[in-house]
Protein backbone atom coordinates (compact mmCIF):
# COMPACT_ATOMS: atom_id res chain seq x y z
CA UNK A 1 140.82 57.46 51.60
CA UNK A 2 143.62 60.30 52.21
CA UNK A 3 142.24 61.59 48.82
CA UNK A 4 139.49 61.52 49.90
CA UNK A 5 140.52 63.30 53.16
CA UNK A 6 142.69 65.99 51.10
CA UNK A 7 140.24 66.73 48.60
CA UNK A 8 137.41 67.60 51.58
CA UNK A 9 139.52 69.76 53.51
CA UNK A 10 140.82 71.76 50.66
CA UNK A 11 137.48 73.29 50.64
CA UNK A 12 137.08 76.13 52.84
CA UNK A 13 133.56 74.95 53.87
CA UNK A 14 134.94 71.97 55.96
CA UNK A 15 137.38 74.14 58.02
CA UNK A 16 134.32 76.26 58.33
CA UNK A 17 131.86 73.69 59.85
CA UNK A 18 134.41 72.16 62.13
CA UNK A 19 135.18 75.76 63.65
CA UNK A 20 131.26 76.60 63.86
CA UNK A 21 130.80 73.15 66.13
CA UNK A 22 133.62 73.97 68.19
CA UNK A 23 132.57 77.87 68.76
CA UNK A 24 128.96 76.88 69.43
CA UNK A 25 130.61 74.38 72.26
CA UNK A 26 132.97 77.05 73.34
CA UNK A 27 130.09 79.81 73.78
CA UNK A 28 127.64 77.75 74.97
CA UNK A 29 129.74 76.49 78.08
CA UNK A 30 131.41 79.57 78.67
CA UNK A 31 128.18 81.55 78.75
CA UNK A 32 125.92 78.78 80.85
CA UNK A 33 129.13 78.00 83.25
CA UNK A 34 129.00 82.01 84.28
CA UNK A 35 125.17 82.92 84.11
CA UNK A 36 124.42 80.13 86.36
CA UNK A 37 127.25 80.04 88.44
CA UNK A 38 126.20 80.71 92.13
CA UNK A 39 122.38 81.23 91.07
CA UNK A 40 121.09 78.90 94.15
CA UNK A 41 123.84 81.31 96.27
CA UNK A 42 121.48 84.10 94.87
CA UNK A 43 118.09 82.22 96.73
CA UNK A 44 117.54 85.28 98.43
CA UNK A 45 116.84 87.59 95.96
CA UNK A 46 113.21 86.27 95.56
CA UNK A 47 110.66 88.01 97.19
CA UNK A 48 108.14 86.87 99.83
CA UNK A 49 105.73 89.61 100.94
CA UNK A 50 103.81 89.04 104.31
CA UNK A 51 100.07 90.52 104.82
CA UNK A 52 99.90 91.10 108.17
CA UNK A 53 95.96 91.18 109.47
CA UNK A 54 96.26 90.60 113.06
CA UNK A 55 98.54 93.07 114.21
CA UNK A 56 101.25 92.86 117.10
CA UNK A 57 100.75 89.08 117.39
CA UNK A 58 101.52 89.14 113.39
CA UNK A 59 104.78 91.59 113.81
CA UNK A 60 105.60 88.80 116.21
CA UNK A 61 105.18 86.28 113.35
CA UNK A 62 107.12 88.47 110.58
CA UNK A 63 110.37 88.81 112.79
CA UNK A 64 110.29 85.23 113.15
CA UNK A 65 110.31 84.67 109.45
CA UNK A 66 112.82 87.54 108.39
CA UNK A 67 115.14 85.78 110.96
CA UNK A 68 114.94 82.34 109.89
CA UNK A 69 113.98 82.24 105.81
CA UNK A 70 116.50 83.47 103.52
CA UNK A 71 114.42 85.64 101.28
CA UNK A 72 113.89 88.91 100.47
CA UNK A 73 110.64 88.94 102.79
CA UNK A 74 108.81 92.60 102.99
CA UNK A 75 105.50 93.82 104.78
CA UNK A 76 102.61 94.88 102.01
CA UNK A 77 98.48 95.56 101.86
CA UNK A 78 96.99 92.48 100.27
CA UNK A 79 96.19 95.10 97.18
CA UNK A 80 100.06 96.04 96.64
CA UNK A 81 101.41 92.69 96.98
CA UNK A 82 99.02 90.72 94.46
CA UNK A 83 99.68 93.61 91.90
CA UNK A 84 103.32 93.01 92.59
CA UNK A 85 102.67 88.82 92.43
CA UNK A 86 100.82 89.18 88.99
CA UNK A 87 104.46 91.32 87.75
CA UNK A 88 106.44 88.38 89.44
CA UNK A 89 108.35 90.96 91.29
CA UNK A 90 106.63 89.13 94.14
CA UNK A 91 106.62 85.13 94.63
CA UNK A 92 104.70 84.57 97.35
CA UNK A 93 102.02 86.30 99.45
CA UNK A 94 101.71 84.70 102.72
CA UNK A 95 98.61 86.00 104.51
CA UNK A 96 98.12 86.23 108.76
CA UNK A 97 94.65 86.13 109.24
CA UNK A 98 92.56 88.08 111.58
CA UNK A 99 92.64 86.59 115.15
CA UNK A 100 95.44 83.98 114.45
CA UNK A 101 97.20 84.00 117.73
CA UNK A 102 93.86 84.02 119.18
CA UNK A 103 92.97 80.90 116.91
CA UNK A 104 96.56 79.40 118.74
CA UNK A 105 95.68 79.86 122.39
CA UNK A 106 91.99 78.73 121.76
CA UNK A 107 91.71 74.61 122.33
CA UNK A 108 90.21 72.29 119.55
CA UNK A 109 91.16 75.16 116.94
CA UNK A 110 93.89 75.06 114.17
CA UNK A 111 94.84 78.81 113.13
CA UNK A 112 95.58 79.07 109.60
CA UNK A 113 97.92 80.65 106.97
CA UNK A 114 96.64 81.89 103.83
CA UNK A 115 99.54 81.66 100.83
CA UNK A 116 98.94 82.92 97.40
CA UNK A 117 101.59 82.23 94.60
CA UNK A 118 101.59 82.73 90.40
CA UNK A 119 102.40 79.50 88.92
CA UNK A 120 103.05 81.40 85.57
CA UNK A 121 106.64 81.88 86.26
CA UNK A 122 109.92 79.61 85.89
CA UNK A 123 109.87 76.06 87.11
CA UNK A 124 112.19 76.93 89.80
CA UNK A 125 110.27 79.68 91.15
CA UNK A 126 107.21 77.25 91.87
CA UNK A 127 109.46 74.80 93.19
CA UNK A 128 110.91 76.93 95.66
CA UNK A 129 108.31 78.38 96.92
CA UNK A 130 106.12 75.42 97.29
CA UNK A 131 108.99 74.04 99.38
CA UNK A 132 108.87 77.45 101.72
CA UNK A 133 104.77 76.73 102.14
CA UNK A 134 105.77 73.95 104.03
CA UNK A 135 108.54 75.24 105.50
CA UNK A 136 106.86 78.17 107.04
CA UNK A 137 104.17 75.98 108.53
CA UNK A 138 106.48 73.47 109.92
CA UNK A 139 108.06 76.01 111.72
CA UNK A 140 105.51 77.93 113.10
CA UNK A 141 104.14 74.54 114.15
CA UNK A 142 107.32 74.03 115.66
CA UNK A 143 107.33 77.05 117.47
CA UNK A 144 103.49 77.04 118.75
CA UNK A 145 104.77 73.56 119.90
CA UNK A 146 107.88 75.13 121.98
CA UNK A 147 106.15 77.80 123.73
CA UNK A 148 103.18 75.31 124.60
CA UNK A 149 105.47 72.77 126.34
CA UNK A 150 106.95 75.76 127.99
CA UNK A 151 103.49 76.36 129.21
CA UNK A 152 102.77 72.87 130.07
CA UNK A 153 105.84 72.05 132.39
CA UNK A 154 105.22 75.24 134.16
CA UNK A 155 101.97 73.12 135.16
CA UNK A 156 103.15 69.92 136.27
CA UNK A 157 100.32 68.97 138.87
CA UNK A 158 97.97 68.77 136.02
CA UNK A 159 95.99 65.25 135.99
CA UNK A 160 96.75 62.49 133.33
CA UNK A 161 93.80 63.45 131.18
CA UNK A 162 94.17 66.69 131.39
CA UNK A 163 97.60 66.51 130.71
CA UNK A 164 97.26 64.51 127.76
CA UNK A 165 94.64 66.83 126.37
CA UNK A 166 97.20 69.95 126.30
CA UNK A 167 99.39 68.27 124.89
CA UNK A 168 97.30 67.26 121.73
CA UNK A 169 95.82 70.22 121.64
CA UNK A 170 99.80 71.45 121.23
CA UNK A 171 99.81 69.52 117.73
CA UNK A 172 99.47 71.27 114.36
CA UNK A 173 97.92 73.88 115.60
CA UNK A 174 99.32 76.10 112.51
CA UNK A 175 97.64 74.64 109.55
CA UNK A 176 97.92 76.17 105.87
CA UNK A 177 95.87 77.15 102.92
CA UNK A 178 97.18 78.09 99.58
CA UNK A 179 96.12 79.30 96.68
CA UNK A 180 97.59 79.26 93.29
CA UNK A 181 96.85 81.74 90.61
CA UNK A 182 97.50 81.01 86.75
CA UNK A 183 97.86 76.69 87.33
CA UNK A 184 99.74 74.99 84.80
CA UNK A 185 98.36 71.59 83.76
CA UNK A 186 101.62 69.68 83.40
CA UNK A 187 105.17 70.21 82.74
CA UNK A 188 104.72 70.08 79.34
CA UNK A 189 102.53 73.08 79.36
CA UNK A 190 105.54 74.46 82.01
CA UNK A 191 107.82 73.68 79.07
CA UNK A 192 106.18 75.57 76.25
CA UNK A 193 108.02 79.01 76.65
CA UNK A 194 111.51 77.24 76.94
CA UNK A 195 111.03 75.49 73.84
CA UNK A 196 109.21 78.39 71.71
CA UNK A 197 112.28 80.20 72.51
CA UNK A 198 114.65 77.78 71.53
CA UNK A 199 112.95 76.66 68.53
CA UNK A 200 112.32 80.29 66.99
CA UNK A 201 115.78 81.48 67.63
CA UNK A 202 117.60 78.42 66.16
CA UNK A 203 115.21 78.12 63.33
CA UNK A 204 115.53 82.18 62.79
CA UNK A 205 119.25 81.80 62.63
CA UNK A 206 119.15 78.92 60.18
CA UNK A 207 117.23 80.62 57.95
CA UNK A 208 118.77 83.51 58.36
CA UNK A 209 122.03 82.01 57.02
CA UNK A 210 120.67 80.09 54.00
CA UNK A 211 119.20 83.14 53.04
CA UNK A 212 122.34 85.17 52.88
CA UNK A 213 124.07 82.13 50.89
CA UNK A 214 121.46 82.74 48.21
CA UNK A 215 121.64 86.17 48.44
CA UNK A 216 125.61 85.93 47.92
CA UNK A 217 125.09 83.60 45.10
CA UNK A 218 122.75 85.90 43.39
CA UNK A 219 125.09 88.68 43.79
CA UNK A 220 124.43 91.54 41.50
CA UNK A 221 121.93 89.83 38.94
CA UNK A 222 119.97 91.90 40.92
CA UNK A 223 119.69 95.33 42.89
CA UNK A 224 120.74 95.22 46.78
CA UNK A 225 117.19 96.98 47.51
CA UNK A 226 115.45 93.61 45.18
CA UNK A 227 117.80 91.43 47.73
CA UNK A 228 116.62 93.72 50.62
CA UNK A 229 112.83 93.74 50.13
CA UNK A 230 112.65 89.65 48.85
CA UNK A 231 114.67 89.15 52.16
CA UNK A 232 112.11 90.90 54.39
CA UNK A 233 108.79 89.50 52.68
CA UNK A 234 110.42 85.79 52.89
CA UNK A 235 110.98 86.64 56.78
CA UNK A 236 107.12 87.94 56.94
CA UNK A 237 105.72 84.69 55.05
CA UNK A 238 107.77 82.00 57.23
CA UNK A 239 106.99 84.10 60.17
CA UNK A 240 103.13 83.60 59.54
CA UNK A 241 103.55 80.04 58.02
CA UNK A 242 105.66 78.54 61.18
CA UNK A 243 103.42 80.73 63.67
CA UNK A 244 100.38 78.96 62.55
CA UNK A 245 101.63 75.49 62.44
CA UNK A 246 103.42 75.36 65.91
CA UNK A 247 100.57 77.08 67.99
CA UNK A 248 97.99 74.37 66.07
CA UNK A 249 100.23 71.70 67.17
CA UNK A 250 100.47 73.47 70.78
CA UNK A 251 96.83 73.46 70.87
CA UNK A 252 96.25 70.24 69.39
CA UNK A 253 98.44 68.84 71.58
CA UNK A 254 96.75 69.92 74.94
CA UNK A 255 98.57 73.28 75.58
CA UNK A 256 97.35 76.03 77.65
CA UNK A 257 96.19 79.14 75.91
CA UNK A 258 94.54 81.51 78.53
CA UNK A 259 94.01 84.14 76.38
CA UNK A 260 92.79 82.19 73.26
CA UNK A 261 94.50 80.88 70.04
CA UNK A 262 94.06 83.97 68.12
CA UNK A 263 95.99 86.17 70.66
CA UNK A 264 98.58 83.37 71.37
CA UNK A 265 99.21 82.63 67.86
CA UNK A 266 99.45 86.70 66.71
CA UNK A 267 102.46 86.71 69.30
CA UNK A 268 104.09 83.54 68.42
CA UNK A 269 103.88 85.34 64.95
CA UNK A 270 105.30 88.65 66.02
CA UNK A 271 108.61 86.63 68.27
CA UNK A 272 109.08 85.02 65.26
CA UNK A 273 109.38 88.59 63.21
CA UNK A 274 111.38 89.66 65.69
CA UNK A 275 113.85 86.98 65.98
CA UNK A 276 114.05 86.50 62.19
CA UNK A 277 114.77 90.21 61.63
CA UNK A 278 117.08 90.41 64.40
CA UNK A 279 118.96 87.18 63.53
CA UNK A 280 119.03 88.35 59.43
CA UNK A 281 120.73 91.93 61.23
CA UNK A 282 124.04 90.02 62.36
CA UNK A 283 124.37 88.56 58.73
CA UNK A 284 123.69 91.77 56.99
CA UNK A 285 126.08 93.68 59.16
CA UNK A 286 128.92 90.99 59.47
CA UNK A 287 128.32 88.23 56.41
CA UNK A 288 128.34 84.87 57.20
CA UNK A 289 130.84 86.12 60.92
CA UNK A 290 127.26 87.05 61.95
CA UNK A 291 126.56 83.68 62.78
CA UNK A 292 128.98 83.19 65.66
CA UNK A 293 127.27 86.22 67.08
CA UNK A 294 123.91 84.80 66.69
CA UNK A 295 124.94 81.64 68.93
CA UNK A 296 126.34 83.49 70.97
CA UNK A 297 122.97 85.68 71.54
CA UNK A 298 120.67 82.23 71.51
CA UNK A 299 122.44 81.44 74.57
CA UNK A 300 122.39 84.48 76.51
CA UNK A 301 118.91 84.60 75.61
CA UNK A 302 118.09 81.66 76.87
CA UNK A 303 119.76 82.02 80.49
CA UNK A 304 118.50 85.71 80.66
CA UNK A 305 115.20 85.54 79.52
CA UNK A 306 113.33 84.01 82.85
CA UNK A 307 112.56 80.79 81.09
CA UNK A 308 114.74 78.14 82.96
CA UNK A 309 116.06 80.34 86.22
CA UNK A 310 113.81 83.20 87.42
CA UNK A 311 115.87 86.42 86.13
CA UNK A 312 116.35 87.92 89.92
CA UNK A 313 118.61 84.64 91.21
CA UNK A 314 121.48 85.42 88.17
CA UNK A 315 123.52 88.00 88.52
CA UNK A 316 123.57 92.02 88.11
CA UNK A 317 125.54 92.11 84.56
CA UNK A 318 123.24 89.25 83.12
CA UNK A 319 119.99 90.40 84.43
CA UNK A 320 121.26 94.08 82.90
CA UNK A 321 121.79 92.77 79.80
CA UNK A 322 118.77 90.43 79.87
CA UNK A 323 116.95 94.20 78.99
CA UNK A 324 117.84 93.95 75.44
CA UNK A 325 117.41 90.76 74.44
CA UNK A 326 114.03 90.02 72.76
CA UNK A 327 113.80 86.78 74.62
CA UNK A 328 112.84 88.05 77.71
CA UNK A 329 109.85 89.38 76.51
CA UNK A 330 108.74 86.73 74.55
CA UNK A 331 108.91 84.60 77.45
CA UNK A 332 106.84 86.56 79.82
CA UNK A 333 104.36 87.30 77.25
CA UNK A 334 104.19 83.58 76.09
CA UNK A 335 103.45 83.13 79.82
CA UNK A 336 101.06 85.82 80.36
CA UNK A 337 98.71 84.81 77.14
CA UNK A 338 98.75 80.89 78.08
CA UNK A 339 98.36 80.71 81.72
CA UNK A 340 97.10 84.53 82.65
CA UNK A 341 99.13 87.84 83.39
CA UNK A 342 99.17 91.56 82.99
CA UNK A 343 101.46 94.01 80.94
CA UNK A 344 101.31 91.88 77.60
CA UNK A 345 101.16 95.27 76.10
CA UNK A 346 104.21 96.46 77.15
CA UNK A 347 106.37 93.04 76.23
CA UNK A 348 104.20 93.33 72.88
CA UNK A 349 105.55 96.62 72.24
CA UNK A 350 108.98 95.85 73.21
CA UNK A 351 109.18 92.97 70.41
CA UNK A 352 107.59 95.38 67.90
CA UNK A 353 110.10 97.72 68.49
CA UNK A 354 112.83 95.79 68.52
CA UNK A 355 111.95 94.43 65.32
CA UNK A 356 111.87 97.81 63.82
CA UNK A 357 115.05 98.90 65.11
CA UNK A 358 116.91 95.75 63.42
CA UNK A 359 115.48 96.66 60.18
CA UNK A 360 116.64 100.57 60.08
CA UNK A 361 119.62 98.91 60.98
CA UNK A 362 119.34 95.86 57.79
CA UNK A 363 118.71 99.40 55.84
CA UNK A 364 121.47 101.38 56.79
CA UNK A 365 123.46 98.61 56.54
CA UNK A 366 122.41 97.67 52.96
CA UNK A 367 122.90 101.46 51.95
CA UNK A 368 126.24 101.32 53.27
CA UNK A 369 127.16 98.78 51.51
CA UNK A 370 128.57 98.56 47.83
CA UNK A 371 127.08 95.88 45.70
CA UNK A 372 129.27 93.50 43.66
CA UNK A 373 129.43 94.46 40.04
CA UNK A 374 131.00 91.40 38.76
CA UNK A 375 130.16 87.91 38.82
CA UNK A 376 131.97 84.49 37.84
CA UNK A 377 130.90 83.87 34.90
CA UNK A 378 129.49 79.77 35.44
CA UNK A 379 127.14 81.54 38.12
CA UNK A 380 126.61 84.32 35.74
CA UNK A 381 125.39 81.83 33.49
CA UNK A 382 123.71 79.45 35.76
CA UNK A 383 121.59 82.51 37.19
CA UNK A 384 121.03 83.99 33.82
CA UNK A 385 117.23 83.08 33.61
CA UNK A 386 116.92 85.26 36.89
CA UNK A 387 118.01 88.37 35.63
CA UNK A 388 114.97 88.44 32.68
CA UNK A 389 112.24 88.58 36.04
C-alpha cells in the first residue's frame, strides 16, 4: 500500500487534483460568504412604486407607507411604473384607486388596493413582495380600524345595535387585489435559469479543459491556427448539440417557454457559445492556471447574475462587477423568453458580443504565442497517423 501511495503522488497530476478540490472550496466560500453577506440588511434597496389615483386622501396613504415599510417606495403614473416593473427596476406597483377613502367612510363597502408584480424575477423577489401585499393591507386595515374606534368612543350614547353595527362595519374595510404578470407554474419552472447557468458554465469549463489537454498532447503535429480553428468549430458543434437536447428535455419535461422553443432554444445555443468561448479564453491565455480562474468566475456569476438573490440587495462592488459577466444576461433573457419580458435584444447582443470579444482575444493570444517545435518522441510516434490528415 505505501507503494502504492508513493508511486500516485509522484505524479504531478495527483498534487494537481487535490489542490483544484481545495481551491474550488476555498473560492467558492470566500466568494458566497462576501456576496451574500448582509443581503437581507440590503431589503431596502427594492423598489415599490405607489400609483396614487385619489389624490390628498392617497398622499395621506403614501406617507403612511414610506414611514412604516422599509423599501425604496417612490410615487409614479401607472404607464412609468409598469415599464419600470417589466425592467425589474420596479417590484411592485401598488395602485390607490379612485374614491378609496370615500369607499372607507361609506358603510357596507370594502375599499380596495390594486397590486401588480412580475413573477419573472428571482425567487426572493416574489417572496418578498408577496409578504409586503399582505403586509400593506394588514396595516391599512389596522389603521382604518384605529381611527374608526377613535370615532366610535367619541359616540358613546350610541344604542347596542347601532353600536355593534359600526363596529363591524370597522372590519376589513381595506381589502386587496393583485395581479401577477409573467406566472411561473412551479418552482421547477422558477429553477430553470439557476440551473441553465450552472450547468453551461461547469460543462463549458470541463470541456474547455479536456480540450486544451488534447491540444497540448497534439503539440506541433499540427499548426497553432489547425489547433485554433478545430477548437472553435468543436465549441460551435457542442454548443448546438447540448442546446438542442437540454431545451427538448426542458420542454418535454413541462417547462415554460413564453416565447416558443425556437427562440428559447437559439439562446440556450448562443449562452452556451458564449460561455464555451469565454471559458476556452482563460485556458488559452493562462494553460491549464486558467482553470482556477474559471471557478472562480462560475461563482461570481452565479451570485451576480440575479438568479438566486435579486442583483439590487448585494452590494455596490458585486452588482458593478455583475456588468461583465455573461451570466447576468443569460439569466434575464432565459427569464424574459420563458415567462415574458422586454429588452431580450439588448441581453442578446450583450452575449454576442461578449463572445466575440473572447475570441479576438483566443486570437491574439494564439498569435502571441510560439508553438512547440519539438515533441517526445513516444507521442511523436503515437500521433504519427495524425500528421498525414
Amino acid at each position: 500500500m505505501k507503494k502504492a501511495i508513493i508511486m500516485y503522488f509522484k505524479k504531478p497530476q495527483t498534487t494537481i487534483a487535490v489542490v483544484v478540490a481545495l481551491m474550488a472550496q476555498l473560492i467558492f466560500c470566500v466568494v458566497w460568504m462576501t456576496a451574500y453577506d448582509g443581503v437581507l440588511d440590503r431589503v431596502n434597496h427594492l423598489k415599490i412604486a405607489i400609483v396614487n389615483e385619489d389624490g390628498e386622501f392617497g398622499k395621506t396613504i403614501e406617507k403612511q407607507l414610506q414611514s412604516n415599510f422599509p423599501f425604496e417606495i417612490i410615487t409614479s403614473t401607472k404607464e412609468k411604473a409598469m415599464d419600470e416593473l417589466m425592467l425589474r427596476d420596479v417590484h411592485l406597483i401598488v395602485t390607490i384607486p379612485e374614491k378609496f377613502g370615500q369607499s372607507l367612510t361609506s358603510p357596507g363597502t370594502q375599499a380596495k388596493l390594486s397590486y401588480i408584480m412580475n413573477e419573472s424575477n428571482p425567487q426572493l423577489t416574489k417572496s418578498v413582495m408577496q409578504t409586503i401585499v399582505t403586509k400593506v393591507t394588514n396595516e391599512l386595515n389596522h389603521n382604518v380600524s384605529l381611527q374608526g374606534t377613535e370615532v366610535a368612543l367619541q359616540q358613546l350614547k350610541l344604542p347596542t345595535d347601532q353600536a355593534q353595527r359600526t363596529a363591524q362595519n370597522l372590519l376589513n374595510k381595506v381589502g386587496s387585489e393583485v395581479e401577477s404578470l409573467h406566472p411561473v407554474n412551479g418552482m421547477q419552472n422558477q429553477m430553470v435559469s439557476m440551473m441553465l447557468i450552472l450547468a453551461s458554465y461547469v460543462g463549458a469549463m470541463l470541456m474547455a479543459m479536456n480540450v486544451h489537454q488534447v491540444s497540448e498532447t497534439i503539440g506541433a503535429l499540427i499548426s497553432k491556427w489547425q489547433h485554433f480553428a478545430v477548437r472553435s468549430l468543436l465549441i460551435v458543434f457542442a454548443a448546438l448539440l447540448i442546446s438542442i437536447v437540454g431545451s427538448s428535455l426542458i420542454a418535454s419535461l413541462g417547462g415554460q417557454m413564453e416565447s416558443g422553443f425556437g427562440s428559447f432554444w437559439l439562446f440556450h445555443f448562443l449562452t452556451l457559445l458564449t460561455f464555451m468561448f469565454f471559458a476556452q479564453m482563460f485556458l488559452m491565455a493562462m494553460g491549464m492556471a486558467g482553470m482556477f480562474l474559471n471557478m472562480a468566475v462560475l461563482s461570481l456569476q452565479l451570485v451576480t447574475s440575479g438568479t438566486i438573490v435579486p442583483k439590487q440587495m448585494l452590494s455596490g462592488f458585486y452588482q458593478w462587477l455583475g456588468q461583465f459577466l455573461p451570466a447576468t444576461y443569460a439569466v434575464e433573457g432565459i427569464m424574459n423568453l420563458q415567462f415574458g419580458g422586454v429588452n431580450t435584444d439588448k441581453d442578446i447582443w450583450t452575449l454576442f458580443v461578449t463572445s466575440l470579444i473572447c475570441v479576438i482575444i483566443s486570437l491574439v493570444v494564439t498569435i502571441l504565442k510560439k508553438q512547440e517545435k519539438s515533441l517526445k518522441v513516444s507521442e511523436a510516434s503515437k500521433l504519427a497517423p495524425l500528421s498525414t490528415n
